[in-house]
Protein backbone atom coordinates (compact mmCIF):
# COMPACT_ATOMS: atom_id res chain seq x y z
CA UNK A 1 43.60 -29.73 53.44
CA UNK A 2 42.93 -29.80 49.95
CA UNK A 3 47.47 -30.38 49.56
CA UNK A 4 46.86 -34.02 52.06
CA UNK A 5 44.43 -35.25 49.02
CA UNK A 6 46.07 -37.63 46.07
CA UNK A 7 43.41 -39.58 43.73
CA UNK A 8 43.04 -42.09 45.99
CA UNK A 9 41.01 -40.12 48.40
CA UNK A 10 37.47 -40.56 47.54
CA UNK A 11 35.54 -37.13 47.59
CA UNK A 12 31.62 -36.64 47.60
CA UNK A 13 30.60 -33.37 47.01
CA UNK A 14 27.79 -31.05 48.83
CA UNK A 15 26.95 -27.53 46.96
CA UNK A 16 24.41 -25.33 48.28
CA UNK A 17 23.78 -22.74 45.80
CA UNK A 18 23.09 -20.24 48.86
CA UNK A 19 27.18 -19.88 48.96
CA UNK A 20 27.34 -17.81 45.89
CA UNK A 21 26.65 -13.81 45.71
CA UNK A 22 22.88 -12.73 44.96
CA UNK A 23 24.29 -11.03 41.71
CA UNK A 24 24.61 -15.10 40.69
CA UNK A 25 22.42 -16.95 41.87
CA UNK A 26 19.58 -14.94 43.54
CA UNK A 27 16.74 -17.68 43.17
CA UNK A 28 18.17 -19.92 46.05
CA UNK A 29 16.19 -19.63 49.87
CA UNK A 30 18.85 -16.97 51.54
CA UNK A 31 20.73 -15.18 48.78
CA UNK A 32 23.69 -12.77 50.08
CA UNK A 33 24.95 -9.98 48.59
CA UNK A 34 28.74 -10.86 49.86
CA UNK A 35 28.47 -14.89 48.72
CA UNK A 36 31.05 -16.64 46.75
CA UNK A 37 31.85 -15.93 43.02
CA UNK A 38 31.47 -18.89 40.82
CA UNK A 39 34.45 -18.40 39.24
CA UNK A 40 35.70 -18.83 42.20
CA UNK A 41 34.09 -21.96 42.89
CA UNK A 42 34.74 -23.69 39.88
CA UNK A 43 38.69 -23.05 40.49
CA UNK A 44 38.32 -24.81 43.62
CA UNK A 45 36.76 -27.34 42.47
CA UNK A 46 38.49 -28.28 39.08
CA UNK A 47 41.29 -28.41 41.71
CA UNK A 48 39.62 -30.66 43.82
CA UNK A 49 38.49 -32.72 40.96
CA UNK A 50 42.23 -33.19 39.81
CA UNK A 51 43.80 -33.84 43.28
CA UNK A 52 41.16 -36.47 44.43
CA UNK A 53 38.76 -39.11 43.31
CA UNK A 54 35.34 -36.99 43.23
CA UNK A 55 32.14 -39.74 43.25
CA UNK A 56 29.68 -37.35 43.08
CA UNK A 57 28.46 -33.83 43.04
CA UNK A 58 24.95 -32.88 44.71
CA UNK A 59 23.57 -29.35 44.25
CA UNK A 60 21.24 -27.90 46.70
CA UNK A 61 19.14 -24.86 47.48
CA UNK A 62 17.78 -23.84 43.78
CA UNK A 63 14.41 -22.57 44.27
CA UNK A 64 12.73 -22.15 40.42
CA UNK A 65 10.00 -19.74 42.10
CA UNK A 66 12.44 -17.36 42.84
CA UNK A 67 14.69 -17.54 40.41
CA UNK A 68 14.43 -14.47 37.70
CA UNK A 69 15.37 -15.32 34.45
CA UNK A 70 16.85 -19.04 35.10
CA UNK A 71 19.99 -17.43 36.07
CA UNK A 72 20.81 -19.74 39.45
CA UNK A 73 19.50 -23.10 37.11
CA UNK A 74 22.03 -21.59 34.58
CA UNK A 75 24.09 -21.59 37.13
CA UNK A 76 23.59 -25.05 39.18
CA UNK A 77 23.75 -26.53 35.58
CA UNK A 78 27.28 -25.13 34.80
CA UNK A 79 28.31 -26.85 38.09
CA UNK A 80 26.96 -30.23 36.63
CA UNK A 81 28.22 -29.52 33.07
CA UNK A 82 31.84 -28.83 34.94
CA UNK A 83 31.66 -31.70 36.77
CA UNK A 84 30.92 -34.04 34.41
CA UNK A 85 33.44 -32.85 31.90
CA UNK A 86 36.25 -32.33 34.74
CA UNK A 87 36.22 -35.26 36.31
C-alpha cells in the first residue's frame, strides 16, 4: 500500500501508543510484551512521511498514572518531535 502513495495523497495519522512493546512504553492502558519497536515505527513512518502528504499526527493511549519514569511521554514526544521535523 504504502508503494500506491506519491505526495499528493493526503495522509492523517492515528498512533496508539498500546502498539509498542511494554519494555517502551509500559504506561499506556494494555501494554504487551510482544508490541512494536519504535525504531521500528519511526522507519515506517519517516517513510510514510516522504512518500505522502502527512496533515497530521494524533497520539493516543498515554496514561501519565501508569507511566514509570516518563518513559511512554518520552516516547509519544519523540513521535511528535519526528513528525514535526520529518515532515
Amino acid at each position: 500500500m504504502i508503494q500506491e502513495l506519491d505526495r499528493s495523497t493526503p495522509v492523517w495519522i492515528s498512533f496508539d501508543i498500546d502498539a509498542l512493546c511494554a519494555a517502551e512504553a509500559g504506561g499506556c492502558s494494555q501494554a504487551w510484551a510482544t508490541g512494536l519497536k519504535i525504531t521500528d515505527c519511526l522507519q515506517f513512518l519517516n517513510q510514510l512521511y516522504k512518500k505522502s502528504d502527512v496533515r497530521g499526527l494524533g497520539i493516543y493511549e498515554v496514561s501519565p498514572p501508569l507511566d514509570r519514569d516518563f518513559q511512554t511521554s518520552k516516547t509519544a514526544a519523540l513521535l511528535a518531535y519526528n513528525f514535526l521535523f520529518q515532515t
